[in-house]
Protein backbone atom coordinates (compact mmCIF):
# COMPACT_ATOMS: atom_id res chain seq x y z
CA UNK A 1 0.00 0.00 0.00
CA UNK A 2 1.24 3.10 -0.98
CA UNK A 3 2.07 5.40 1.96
CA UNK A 4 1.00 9.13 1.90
CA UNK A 5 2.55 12.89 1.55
CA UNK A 6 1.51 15.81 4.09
CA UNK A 7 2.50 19.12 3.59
CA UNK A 8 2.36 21.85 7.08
CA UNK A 9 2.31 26.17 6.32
CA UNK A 10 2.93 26.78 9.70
CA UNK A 11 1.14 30.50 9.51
CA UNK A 12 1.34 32.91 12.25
CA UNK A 13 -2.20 32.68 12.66
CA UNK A 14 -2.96 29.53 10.86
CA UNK A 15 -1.43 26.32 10.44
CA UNK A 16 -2.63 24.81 7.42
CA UNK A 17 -2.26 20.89 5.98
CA UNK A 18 -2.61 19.17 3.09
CA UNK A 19 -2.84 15.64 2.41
CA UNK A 20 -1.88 13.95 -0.73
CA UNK A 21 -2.41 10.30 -1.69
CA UNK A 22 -2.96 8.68 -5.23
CA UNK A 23 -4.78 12.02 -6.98
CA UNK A 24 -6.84 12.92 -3.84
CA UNK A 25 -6.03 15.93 -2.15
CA UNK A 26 -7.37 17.20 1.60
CA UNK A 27 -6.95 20.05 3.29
CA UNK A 28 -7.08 21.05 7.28
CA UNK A 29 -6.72 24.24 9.38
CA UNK A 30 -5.40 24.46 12.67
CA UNK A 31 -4.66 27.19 15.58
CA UNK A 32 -0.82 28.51 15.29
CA UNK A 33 0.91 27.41 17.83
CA UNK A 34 4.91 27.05 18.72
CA UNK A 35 6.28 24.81 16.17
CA UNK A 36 7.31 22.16 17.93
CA UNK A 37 7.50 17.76 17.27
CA UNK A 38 4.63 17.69 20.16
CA UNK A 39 2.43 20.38 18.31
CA UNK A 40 2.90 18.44 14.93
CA UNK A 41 2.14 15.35 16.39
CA UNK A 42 -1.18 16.85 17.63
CA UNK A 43 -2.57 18.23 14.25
CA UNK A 44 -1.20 15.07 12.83
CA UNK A 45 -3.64 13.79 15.44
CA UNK A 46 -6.41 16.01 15.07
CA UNK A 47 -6.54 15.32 11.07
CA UNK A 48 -7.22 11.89 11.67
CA UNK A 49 -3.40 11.05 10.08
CA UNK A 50 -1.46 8.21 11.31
CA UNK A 51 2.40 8.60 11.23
CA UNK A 52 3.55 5.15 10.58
CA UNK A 53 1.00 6.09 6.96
CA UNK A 54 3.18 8.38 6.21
CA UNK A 55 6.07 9.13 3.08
CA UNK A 56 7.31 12.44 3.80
CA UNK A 57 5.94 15.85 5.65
CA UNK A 58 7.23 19.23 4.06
CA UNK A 59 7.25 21.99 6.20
CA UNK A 60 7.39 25.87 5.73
CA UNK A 61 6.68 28.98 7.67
CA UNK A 62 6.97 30.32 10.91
CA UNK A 63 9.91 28.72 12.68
CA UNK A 64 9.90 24.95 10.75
CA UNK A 65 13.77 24.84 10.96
CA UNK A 66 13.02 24.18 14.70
CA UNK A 67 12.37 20.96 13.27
CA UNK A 68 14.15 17.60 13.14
CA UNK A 69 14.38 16.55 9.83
CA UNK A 70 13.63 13.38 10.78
CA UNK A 71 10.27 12.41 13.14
CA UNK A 72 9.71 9.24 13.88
CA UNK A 73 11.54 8.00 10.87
CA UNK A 74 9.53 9.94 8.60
CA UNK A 75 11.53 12.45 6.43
CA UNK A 76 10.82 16.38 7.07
CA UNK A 77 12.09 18.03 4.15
CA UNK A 78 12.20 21.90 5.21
CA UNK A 79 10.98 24.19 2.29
CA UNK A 80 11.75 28.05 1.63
CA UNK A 81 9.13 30.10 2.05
CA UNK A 82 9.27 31.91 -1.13
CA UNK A 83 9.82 28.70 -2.79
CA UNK A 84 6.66 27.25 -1.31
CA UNK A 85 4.35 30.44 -2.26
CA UNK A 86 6.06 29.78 -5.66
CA UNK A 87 5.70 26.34 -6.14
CA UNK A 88 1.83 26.50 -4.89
CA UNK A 89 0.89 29.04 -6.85
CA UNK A 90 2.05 27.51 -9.83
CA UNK A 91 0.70 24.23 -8.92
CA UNK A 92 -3.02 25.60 -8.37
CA UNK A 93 -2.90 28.63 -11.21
CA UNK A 94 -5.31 28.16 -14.42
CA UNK A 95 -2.53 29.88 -16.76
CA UNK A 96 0.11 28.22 -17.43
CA UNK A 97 3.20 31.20 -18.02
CA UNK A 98 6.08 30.56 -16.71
CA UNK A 99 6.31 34.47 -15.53
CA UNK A 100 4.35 35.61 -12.94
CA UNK A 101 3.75 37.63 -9.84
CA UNK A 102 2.60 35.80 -6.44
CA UNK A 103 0.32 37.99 -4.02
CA UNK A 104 0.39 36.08 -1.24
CA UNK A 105 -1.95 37.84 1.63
CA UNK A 106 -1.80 36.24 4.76
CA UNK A 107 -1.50 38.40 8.02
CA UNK A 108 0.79 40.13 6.25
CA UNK A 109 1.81 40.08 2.49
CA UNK A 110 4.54 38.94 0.33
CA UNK A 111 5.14 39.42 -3.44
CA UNK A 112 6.91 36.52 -4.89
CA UNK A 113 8.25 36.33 -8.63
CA UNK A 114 7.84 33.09 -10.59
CA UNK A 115 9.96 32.39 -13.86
CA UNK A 116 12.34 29.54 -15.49
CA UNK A 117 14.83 30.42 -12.68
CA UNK A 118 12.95 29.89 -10.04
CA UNK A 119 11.39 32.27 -7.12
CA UNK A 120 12.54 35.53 -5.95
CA UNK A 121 11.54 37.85 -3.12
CA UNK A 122 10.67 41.06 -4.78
CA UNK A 123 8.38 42.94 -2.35
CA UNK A 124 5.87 42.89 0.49
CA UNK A 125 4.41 45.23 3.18
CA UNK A 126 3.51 44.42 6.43
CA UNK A 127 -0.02 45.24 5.99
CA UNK A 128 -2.23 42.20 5.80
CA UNK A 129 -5.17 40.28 7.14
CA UNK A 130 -4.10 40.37 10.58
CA UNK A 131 -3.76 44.65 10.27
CA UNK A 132 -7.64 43.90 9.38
CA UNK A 133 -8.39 41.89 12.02
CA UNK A 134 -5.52 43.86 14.63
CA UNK A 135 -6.93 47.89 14.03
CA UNK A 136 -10.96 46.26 13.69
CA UNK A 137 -10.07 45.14 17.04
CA UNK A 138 -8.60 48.29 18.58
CA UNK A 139 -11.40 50.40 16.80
CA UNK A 140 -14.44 48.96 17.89
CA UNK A 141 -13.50 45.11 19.72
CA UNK A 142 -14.44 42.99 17.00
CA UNK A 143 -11.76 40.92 15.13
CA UNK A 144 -13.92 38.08 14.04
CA UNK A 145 -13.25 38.02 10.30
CA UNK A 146 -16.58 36.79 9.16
CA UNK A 147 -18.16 39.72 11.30
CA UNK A 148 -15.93 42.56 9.74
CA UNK A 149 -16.24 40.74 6.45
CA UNK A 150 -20.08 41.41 6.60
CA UNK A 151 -19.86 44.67 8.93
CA UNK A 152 -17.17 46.28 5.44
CA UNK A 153 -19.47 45.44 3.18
CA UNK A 154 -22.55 47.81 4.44
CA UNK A 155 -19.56 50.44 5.39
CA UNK A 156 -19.29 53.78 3.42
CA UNK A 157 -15.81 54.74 3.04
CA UNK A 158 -16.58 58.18 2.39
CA UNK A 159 -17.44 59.13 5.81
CA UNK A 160 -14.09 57.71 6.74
CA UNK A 161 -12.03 58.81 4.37
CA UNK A 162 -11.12 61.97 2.51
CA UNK A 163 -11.16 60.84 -1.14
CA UNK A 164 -10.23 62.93 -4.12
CA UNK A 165 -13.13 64.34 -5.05
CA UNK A 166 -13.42 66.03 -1.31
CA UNK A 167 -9.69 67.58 -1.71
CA UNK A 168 -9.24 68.51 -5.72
CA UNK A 169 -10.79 70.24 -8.26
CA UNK A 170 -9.49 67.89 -11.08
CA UNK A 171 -8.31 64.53 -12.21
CA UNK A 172 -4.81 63.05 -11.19
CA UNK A 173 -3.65 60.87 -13.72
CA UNK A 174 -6.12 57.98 -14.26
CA UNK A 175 -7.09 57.66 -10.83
CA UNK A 176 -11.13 57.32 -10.40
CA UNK A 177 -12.23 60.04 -8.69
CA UNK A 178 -13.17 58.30 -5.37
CA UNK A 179 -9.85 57.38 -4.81
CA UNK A 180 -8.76 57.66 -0.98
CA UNK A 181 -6.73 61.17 -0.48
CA UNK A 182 -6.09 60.80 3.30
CA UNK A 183 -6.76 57.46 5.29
CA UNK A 184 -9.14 57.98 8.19
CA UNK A 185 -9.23 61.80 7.52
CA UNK A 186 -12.77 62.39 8.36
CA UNK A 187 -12.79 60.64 11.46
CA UNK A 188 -11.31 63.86 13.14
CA UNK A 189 -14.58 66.14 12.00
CA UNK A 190 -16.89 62.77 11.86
CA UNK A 191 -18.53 59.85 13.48
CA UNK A 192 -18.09 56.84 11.25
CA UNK A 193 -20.07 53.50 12.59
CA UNK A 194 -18.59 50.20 12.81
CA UNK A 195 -19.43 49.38 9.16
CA UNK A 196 -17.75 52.47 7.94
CA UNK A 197 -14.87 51.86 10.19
CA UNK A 198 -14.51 48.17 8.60
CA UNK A 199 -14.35 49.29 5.42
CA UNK A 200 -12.10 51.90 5.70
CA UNK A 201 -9.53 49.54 7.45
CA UNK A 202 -9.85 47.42 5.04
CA UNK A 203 -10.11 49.57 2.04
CA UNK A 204 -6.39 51.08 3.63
CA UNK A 205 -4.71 47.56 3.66
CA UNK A 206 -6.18 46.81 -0.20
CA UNK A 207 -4.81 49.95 -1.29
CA UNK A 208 -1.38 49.51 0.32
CA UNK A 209 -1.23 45.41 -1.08
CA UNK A 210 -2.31 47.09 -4.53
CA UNK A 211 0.18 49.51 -4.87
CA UNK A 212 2.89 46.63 -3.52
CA UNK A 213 1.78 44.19 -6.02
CA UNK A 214 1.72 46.66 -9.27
CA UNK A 215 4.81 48.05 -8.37
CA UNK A 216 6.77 44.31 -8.08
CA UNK A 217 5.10 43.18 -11.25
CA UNK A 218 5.95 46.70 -13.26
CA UNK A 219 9.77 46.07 -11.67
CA UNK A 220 9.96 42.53 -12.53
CA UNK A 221 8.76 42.85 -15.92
CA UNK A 222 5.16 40.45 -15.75
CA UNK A 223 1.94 41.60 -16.73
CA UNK A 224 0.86 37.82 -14.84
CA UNK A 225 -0.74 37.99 -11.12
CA UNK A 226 -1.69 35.15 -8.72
CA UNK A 227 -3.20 35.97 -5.37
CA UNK A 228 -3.32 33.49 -3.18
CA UNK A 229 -4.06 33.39 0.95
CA UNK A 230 -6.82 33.71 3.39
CA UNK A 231 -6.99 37.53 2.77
CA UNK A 232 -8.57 37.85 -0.32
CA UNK A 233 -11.74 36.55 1.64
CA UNK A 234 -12.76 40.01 2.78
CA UNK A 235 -15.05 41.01 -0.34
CA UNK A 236 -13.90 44.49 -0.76
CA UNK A 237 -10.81 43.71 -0.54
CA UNK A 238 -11.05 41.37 -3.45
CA UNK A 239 -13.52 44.15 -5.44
CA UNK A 240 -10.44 46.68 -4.62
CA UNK A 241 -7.60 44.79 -5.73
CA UNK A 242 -10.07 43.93 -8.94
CA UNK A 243 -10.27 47.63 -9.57
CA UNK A 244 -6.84 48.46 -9.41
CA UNK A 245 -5.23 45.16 -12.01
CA UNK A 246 -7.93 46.31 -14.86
CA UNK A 247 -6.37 50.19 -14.27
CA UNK A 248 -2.91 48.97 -14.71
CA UNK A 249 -4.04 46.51 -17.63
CA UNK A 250 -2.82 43.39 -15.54
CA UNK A 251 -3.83 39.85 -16.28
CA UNK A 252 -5.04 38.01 -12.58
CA UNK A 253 -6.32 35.38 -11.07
CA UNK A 254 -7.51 34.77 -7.31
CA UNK A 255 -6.38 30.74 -7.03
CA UNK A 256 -9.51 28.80 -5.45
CA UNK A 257 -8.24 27.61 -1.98
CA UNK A 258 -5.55 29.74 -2.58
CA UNK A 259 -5.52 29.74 1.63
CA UNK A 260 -3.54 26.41 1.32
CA UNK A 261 -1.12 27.31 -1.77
CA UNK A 262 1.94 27.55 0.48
CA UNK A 263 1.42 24.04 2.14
CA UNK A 264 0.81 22.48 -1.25
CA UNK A 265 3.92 23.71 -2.38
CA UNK A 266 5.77 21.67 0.25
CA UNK A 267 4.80 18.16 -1.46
């Protein structure tokens, strides 16, 4: 009987796995916690897996080197994290160029080039989904993100945000004229509610990932963008991110289950 192949993203929120045997693939989410032969064990545990089943686990994220590379003896091969955004995205992507820009939004966000060569580091910002979930807390003590998902999506941005419209008398460049001027401007003359609050948070992190993403692709020469991560979840985000590739005449794709790219691209 042939034996199976796991793959672990340890995530500093998540921990995500994916289980591959014959053509069927699984998937499993977990509660970070210290990376450690015990905690692996456990989700091993908790995803019904049974270690003596088991080929090989690849591991990436968080702190994996803390790792043996050995457990039980199993193999752990230890996997790059820019290789395993890479190698996931390019696994799960519809088109197949060999150029092309990773997004990957997790709590924070990292831009990752793909070509013949392999992957490269070529931006990032440390704005992400858990800056959402972080300042929705701090603002008004909710960082459920189901609840601000739904909360964003009723939210008028306007009455959070000065937006060009409000501070000039004429175009700049191509930029639509509700573009955000100043972030959370209003808020010092106005009262936004939750919703609006929401949605400017998150309209703030979209814009920043945006302006990362367009700028690594222009740099790097690809017109080709994947997004991939647990991010992309928050609907405006998505619609803003939409908005901004069809400006800049960009080609992209959100991958579905993009959440579990990285762990894919451990196996």
């Amino acid at each position: 009987m042939s034996k199976i192949s796991i793959g672990i993203d340890f995530g500093i929120t998540n921990t995500d796995l994916v289980t591959a045997h014959h053509d069927q693939i699984s998937y499993s989410t977990f509660p970070s916690e210290q990376v450690t032969e015990s905690y692996l064990k456990k989700i091993l545990s908790e995803a019904n897996l049974n270690i003596n089943d088991i080929e090989t686990i690849g591991v990436t994220g968080g702190r994996h080197n803390d790792l043996p590379n050995e457990i039980d003896n199993v193999l752990v091969a230890h996997f790059n994290e820019v290789d395993a955004i890479g190698r996931g995205a390019r696994a799960l992507k519809k088109d197949q160029k060999s150029n092309f820009l990773v997004v990957s939004c997790g709590s924070g966000t990292a831009c990752v080039l793909g070509n013949d060569e392999g992957y490269f580091h070529v931006g990032g910002t440390g704005l992400g989904g858990g800056t959402i979930r972080g300042l929705c807390k701090l603002l008004f003590n909710e960082d459920d993100p189901v609840k601000i998902n739904s909360l964003s999506l009723n939210g008028d941005i306007t009455k959070v945000d000065h937006i060009l419209s409000d501070v000039i008398s004429g175009p700049i460049g191509n930029l639509p004229k509700n573009s955000s001027a100043v972030n959370f401007g209003k808020v010092l003359s106005l009262k936004p509610n939750n919703s609006d609050l929401a949605a400017g948070v998150i309209n703030m992190v979209a814009q920043t990932i945006l302006r990362t993403a367009i700028m690594s692709a222009i740099s790097s020469g690809v017109s080709e963008i994947v997004i991939i991560g647990r991010t992309p979840k928050y609907k405006l985000l998505t619609n803003i991110l939409e908005e901004g590739f069809k400006l800049y005449n960009l080609n992209y794709e959100f991958i579905e289950s993009g959440e579990y790219a990285i762990c894919l691209g451990t196996i």
